[in-house]
N, C-alpha and C. Protein backbone atom coordinates (compact mmCIF):
# COMPACT_ATOMS: atom_id res chain seq x y z
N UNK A 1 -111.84 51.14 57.61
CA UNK A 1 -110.40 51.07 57.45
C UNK A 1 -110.04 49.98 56.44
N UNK A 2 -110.83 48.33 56.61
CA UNK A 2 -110.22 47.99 55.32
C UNK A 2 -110.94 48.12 53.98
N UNK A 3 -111.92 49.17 53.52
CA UNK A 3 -111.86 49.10 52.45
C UNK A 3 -111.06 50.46 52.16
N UNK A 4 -110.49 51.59 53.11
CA UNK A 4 -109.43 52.49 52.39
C UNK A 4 -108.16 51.31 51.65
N UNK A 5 -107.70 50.68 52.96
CA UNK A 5 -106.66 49.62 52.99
C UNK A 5 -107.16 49.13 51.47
N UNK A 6 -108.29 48.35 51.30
CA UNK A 6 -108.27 47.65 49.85
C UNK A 6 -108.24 49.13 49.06
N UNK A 7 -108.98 50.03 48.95
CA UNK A 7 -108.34 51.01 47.95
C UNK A 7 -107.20 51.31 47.70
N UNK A 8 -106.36 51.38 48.55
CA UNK A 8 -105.19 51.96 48.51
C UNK A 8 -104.39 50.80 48.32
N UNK A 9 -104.87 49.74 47.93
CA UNK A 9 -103.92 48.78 48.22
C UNK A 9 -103.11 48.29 48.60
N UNK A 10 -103.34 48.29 49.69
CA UNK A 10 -102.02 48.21 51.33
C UNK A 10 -102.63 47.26 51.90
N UNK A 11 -101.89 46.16 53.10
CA UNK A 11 -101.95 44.99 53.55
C UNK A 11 -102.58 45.39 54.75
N UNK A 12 -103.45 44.52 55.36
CA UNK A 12 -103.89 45.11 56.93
C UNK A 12 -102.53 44.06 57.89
N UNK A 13 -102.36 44.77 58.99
CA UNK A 13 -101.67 44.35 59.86
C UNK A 13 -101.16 42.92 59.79
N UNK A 14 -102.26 42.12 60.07
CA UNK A 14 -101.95 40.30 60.35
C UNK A 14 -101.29 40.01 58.61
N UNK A 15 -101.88 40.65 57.71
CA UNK A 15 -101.35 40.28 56.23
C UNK A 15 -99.71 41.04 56.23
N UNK A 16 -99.74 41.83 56.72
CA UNK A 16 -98.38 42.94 56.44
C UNK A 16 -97.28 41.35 57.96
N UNK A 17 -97.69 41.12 59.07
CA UNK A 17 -96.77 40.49 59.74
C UNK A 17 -96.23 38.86 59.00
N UNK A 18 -97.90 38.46 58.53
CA UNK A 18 -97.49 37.58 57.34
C UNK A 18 -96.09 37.52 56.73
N UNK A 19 -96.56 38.53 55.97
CA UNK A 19 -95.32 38.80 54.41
C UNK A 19 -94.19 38.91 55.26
N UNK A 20 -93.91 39.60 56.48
CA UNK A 20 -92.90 39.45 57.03
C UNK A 20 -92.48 38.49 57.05
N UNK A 21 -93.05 37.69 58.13
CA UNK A 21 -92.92 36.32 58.59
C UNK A 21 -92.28 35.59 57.57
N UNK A 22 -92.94 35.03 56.30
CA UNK A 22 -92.09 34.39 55.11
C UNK A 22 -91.19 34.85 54.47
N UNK A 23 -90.83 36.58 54.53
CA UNK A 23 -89.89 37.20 53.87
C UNK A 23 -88.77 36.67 54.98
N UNK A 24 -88.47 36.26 56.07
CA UNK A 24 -87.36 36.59 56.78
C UNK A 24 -87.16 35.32 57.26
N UNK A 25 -88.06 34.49 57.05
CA UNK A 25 -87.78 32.70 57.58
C UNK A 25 -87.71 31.97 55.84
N UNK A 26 -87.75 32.53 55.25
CA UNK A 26 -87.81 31.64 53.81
C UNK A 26 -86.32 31.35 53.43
N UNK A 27 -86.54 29.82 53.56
CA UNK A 27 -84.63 29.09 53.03
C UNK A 27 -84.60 28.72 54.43
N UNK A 28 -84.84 28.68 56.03
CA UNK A 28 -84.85 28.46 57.28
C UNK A 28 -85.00 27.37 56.93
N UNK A 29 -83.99 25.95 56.90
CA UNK A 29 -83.89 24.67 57.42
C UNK A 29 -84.66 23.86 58.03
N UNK A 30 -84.11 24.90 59.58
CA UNK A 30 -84.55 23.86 60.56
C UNK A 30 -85.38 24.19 61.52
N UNK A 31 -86.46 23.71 62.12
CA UNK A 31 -87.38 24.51 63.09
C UNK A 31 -86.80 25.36 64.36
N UNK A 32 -85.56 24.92 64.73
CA UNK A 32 -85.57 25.76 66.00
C UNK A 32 -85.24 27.03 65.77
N UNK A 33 -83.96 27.12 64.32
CA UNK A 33 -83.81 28.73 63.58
C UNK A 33 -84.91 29.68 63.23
N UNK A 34 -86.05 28.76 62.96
CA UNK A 34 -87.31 29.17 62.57
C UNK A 34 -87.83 29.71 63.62
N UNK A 35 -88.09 28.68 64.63
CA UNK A 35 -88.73 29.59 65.87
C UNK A 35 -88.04 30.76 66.45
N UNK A 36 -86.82 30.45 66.60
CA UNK A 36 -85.87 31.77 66.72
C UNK A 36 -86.06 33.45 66.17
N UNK A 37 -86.14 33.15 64.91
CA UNK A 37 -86.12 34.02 63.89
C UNK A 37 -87.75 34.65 64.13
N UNK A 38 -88.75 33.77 64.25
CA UNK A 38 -90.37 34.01 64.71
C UNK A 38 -89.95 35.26 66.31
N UNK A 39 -89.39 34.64 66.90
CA UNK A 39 -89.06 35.07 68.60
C UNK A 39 -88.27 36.56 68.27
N UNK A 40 -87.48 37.20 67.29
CA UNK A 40 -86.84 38.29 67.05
C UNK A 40 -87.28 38.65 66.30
N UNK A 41 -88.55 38.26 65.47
CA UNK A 41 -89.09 39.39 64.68
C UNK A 41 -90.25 40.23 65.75
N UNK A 42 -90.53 39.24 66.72
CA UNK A 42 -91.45 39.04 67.68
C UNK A 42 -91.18 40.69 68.53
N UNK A 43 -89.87 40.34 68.74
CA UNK A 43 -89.28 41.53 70.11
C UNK A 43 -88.92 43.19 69.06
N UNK A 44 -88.69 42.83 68.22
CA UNK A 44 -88.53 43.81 66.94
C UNK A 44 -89.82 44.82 66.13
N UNK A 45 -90.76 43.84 66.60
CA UNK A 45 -92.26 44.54 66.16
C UNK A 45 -92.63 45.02 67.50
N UNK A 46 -92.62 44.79 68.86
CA UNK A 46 -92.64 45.36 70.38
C UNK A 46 -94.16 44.58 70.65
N UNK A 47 -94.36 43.30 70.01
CA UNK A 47 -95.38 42.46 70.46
C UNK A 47 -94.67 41.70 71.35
N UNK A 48 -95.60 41.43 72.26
CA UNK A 48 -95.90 40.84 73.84
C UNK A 48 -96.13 39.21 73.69
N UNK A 49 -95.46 38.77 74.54
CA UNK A 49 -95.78 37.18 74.46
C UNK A 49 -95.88 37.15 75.94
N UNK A 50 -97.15 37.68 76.50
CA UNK A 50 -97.90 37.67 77.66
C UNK A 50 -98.32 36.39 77.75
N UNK A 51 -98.76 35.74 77.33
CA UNK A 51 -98.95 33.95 77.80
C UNK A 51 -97.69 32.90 77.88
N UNK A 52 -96.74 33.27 77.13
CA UNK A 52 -95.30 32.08 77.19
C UNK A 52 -95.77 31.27 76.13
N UNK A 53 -95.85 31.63 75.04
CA UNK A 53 -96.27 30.47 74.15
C UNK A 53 -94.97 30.33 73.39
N UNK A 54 -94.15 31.13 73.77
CA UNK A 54 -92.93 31.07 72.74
C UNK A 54 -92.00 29.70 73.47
N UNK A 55 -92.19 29.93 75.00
CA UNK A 55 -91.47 28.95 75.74
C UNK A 55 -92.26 27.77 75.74
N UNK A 56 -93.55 27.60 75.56
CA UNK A 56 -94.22 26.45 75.16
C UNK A 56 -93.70 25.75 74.07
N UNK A 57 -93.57 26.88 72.98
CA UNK A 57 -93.59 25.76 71.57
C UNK A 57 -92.31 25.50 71.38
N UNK A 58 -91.04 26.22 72.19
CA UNK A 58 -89.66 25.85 72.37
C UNK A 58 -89.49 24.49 72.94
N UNK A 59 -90.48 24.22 74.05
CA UNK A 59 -90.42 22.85 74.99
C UNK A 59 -90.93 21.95 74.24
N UNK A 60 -92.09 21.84 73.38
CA UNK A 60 -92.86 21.08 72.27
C UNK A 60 -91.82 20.99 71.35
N UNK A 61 -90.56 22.02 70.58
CA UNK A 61 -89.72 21.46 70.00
C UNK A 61 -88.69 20.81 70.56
N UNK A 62 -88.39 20.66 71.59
CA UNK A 62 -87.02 19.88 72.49
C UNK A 62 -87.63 18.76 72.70
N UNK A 63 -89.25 18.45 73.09
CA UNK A 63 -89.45 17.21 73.11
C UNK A 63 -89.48 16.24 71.89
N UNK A 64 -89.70 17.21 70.29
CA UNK A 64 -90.31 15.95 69.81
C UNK A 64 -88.29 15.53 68.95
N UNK A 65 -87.71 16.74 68.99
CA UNK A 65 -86.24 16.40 68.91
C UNK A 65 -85.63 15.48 69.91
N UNK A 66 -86.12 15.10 70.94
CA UNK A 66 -85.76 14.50 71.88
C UNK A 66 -86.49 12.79 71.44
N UNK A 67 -87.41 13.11 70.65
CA UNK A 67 -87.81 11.73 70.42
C UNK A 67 -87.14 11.20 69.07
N UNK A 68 -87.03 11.93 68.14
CA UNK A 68 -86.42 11.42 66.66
C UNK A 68 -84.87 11.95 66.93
N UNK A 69 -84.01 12.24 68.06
CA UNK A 69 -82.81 12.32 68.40
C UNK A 69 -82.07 13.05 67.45
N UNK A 70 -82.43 13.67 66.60
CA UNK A 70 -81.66 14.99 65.79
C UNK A 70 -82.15 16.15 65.48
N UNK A 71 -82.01 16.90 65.41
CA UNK A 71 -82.63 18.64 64.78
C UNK A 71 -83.67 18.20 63.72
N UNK A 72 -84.56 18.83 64.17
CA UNK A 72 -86.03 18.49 63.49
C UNK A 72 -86.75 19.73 62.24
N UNK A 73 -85.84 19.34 61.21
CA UNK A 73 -86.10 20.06 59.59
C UNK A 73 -87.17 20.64 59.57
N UNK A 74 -87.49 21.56 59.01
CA UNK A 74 -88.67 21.75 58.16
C UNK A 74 -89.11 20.91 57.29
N UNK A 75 -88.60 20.66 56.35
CA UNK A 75 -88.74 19.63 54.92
C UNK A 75 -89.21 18.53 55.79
N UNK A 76 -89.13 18.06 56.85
CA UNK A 76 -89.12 16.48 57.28
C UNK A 76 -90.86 16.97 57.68
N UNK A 77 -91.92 16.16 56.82
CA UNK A 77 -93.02 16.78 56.81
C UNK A 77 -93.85 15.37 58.33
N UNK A 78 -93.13 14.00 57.87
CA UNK A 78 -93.69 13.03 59.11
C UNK A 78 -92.95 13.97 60.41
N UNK A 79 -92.17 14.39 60.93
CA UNK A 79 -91.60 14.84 62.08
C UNK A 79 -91.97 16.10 62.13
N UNK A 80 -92.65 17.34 61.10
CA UNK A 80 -93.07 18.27 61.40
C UNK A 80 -94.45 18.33 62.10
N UNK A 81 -95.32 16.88 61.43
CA UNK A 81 -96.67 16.71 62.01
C UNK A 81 -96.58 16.48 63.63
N UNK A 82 -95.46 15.97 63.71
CA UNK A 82 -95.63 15.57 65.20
C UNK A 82 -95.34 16.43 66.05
N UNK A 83 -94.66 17.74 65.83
CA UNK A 83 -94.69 19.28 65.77
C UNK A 83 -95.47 20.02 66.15
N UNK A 84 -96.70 19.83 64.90
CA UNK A 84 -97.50 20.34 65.19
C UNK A 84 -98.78 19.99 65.83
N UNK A 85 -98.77 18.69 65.86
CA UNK A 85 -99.70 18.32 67.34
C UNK A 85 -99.52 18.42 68.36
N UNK A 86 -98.30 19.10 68.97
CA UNK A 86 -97.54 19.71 70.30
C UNK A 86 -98.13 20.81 69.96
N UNK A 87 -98.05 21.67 68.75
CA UNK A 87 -98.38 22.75 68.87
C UNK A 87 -100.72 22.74 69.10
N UNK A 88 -101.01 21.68 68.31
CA UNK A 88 -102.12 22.12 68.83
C UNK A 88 -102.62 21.25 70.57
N UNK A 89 -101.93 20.83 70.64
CA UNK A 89 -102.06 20.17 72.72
C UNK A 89 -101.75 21.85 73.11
N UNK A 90 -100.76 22.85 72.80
CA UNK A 90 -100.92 24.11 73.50
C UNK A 90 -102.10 24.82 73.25
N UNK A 91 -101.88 24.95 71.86
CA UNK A 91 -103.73 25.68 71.47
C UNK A 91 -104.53 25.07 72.64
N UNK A 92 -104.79 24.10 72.49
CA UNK A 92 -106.33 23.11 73.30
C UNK A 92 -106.34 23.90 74.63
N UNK A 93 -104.52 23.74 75.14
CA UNK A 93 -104.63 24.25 76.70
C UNK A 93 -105.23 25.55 76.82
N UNK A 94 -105.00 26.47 76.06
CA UNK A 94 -105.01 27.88 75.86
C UNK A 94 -106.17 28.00 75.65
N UNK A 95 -107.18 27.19 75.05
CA UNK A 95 -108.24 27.61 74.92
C UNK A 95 -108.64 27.76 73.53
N UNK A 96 -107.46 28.21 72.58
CA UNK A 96 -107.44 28.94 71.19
C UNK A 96 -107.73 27.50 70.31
N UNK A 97 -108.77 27.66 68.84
CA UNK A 97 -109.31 26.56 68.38
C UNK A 97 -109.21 27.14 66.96
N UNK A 98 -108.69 26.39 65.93
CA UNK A 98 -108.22 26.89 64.81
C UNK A 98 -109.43 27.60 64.12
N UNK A 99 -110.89 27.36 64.04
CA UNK A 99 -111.93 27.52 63.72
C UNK A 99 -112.05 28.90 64.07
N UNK A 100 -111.54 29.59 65.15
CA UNK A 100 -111.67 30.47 65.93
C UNK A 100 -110.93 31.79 65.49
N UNK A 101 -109.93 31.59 64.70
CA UNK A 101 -108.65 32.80 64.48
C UNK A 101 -109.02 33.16 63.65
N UNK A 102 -110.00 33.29 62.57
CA UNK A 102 -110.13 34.40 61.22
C UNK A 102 -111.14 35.48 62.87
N UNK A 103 -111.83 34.76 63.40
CA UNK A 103 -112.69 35.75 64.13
C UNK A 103 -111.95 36.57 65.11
N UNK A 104 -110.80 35.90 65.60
CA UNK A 104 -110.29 36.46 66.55
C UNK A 104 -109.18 37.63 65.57
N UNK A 105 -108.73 37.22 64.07
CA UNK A 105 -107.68 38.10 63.62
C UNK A 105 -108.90 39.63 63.20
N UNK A 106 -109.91 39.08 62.68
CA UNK A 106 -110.71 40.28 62.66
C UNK A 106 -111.66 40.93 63.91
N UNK A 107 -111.21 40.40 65.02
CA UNK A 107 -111.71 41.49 66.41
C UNK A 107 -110.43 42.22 66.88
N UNK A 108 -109.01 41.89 66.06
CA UNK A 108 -108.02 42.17 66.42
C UNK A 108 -107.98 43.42 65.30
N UNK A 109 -108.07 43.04 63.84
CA UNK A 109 -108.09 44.00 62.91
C UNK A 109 -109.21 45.37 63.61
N UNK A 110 -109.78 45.15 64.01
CA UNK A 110 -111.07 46.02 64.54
C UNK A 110 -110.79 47.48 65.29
N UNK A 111 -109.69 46.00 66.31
CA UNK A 111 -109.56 47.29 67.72
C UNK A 111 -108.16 48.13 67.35
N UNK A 112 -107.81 47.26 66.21
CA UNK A 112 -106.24 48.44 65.91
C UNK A 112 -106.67 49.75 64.84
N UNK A 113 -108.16 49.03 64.05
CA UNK A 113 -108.57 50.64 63.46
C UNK A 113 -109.22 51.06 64.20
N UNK A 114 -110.06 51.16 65.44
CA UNK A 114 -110.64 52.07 66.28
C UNK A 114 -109.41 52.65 66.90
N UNK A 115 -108.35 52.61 67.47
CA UNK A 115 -106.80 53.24 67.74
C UNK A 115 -106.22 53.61 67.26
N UNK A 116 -106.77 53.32 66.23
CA UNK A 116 -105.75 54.48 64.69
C UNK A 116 -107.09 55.64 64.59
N UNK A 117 -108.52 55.25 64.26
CA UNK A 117 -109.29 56.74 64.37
C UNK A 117 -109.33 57.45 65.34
N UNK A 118 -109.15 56.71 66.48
CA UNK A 118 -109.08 57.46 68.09
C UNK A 118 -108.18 58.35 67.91
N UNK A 119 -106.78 58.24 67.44
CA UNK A 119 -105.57 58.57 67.34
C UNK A 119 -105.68 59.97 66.27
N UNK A 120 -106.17 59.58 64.90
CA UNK A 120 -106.20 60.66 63.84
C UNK A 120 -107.29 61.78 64.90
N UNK A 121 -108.45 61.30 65.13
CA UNK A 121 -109.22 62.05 65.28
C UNK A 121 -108.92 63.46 66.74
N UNK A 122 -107.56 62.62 67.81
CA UNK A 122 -107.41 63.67 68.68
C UNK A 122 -106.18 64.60 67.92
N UNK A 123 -105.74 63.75 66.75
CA UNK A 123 -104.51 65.00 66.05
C UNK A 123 -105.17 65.97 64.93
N UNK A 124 -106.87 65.93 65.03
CA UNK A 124 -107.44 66.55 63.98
C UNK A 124 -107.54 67.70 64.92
N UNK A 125 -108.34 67.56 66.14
CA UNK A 125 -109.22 68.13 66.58
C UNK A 125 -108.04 69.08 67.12
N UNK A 126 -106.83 68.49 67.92
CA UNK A 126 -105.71 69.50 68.11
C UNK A 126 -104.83 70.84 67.02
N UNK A 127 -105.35 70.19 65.94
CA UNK A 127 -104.99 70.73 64.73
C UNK A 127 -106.11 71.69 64.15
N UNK A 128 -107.22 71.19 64.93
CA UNK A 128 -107.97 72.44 64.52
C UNK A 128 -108.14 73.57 65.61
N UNK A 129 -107.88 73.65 66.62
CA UNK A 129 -107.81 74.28 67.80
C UNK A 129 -106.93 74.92 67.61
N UNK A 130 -105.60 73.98 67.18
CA UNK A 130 -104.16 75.26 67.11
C UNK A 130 -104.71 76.28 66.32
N UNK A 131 -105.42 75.99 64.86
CA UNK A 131 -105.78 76.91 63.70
C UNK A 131 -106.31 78.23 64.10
N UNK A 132 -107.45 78.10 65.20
CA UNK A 132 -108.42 78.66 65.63
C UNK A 132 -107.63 79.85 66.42
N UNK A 133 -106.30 79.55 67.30
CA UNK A 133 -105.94 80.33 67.97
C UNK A 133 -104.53 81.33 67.01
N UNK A 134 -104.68 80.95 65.54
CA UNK A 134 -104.05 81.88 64.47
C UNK A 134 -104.57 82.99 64.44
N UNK A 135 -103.85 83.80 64.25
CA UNK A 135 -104.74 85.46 64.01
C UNK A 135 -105.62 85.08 62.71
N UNK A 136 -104.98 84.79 61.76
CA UNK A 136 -105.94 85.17 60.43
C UNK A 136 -107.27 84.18 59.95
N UNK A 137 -107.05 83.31 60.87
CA UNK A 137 -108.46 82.56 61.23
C UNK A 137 -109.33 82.90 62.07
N UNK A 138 -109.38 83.69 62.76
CA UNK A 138 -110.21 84.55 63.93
C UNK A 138 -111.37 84.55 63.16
N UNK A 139 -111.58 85.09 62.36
CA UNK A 139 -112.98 85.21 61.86
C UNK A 139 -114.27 84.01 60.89
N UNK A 140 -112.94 83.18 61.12
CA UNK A 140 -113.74 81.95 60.28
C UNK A 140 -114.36 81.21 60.94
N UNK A 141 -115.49 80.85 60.29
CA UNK A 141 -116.17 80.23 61.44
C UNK A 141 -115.97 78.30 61.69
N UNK A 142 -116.14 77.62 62.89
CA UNK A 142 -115.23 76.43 63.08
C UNK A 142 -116.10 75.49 62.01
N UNK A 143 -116.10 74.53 60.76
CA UNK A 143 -116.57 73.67 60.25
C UNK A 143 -117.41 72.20 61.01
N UNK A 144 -118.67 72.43 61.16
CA UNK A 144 -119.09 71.21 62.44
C UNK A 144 -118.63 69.34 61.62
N UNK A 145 -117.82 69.26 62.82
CA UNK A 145 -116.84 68.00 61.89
C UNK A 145 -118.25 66.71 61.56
N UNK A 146 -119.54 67.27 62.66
CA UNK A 146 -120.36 65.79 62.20
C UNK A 146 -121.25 66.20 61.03
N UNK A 147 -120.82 66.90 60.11
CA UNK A 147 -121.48 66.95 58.96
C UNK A 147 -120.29 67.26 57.67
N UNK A 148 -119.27 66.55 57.92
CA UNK A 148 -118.54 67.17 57.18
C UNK A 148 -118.23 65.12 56.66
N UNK A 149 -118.31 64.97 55.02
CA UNK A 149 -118.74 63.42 54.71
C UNK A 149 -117.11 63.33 54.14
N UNK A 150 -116.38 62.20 54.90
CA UNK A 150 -115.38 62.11 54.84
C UNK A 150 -114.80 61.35 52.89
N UNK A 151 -115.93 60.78 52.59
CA UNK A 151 -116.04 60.54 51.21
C UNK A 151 -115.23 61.66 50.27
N UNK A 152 -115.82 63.15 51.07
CA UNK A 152 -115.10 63.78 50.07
C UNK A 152 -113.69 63.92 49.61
N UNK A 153 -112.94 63.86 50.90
CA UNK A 153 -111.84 63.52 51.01
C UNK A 153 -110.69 62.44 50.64
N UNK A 154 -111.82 61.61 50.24
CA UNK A 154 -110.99 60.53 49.90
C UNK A 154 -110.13 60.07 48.45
């Protein structure tokens, strides 16, 4: 799947939520609009925030606003660090280790193209069944799909 993706030159998933991500927070101020805007692109794509990390890194931003006593910028790069060492005290808890996410984005890239061939492959096989029960295909005989080299097709 990603070298059709690199042929065809199309983004895989985590690259395509990327481009989102900066297309729709770019000019965003201030972190909590930011996280906001992260949280509704979130519910808009129908991804799951099954652990609460959204309410984590909401509480990690109220605390460290709670310590420098005003809305905590983006641009403000000393008050963003302190940000984001809240954000990695959640990582730590969680388990998740920055070293760790190219492996984890590509076991993720993995299982969404085995669900996309799972997927093509039961709308092939239905599609060839419907064919089969056409009158003017009656006599053709069925093509055995494990010798048929998808190369050609491409």
């Amino acid at each position: 799947m990603r070298t059709v993706r690199e042929k065809a030159d199309l983004l895989s998933d985590s690259q395509r939520i990327k481009y989102t991500i900066e297309t729709f927070t770019k000019g965003i101020p201030d972190a909590r609009t930011y996280l906001d805007t992260l949280q509704q692109l979130r519910k808009k794509s129908g991804l799951i925030d099954d652990m609460g990390i959204e309410d984590m890194m909401m509480e990690a931003l109220e605390k460290v606003e709670k310590d420098i006593k005003k809305p905590l910028l983006r641009s403000d790069k000393k008050n963003m660090g302190l940000l984001l060492a809240e954000f990695d005290k959640i990582n730590k808890k969680l388990g998740i280790r920055k070293e760790d996410l190219p492996k984890i984005e590509e076991n993720l890239e993995m299982e969404l193209a085995k669900a996309e061939l799972t997927e093509l492959k039961k709308e092939v096989v239905e599609a060839m069944e419907g064919q089969l029960k056409r009158e003017e295909f009656k006599d053709e005989a069925m093509p055995d799909v494990r010798k048929l080299d998808i190369r050609n097709f491409l």
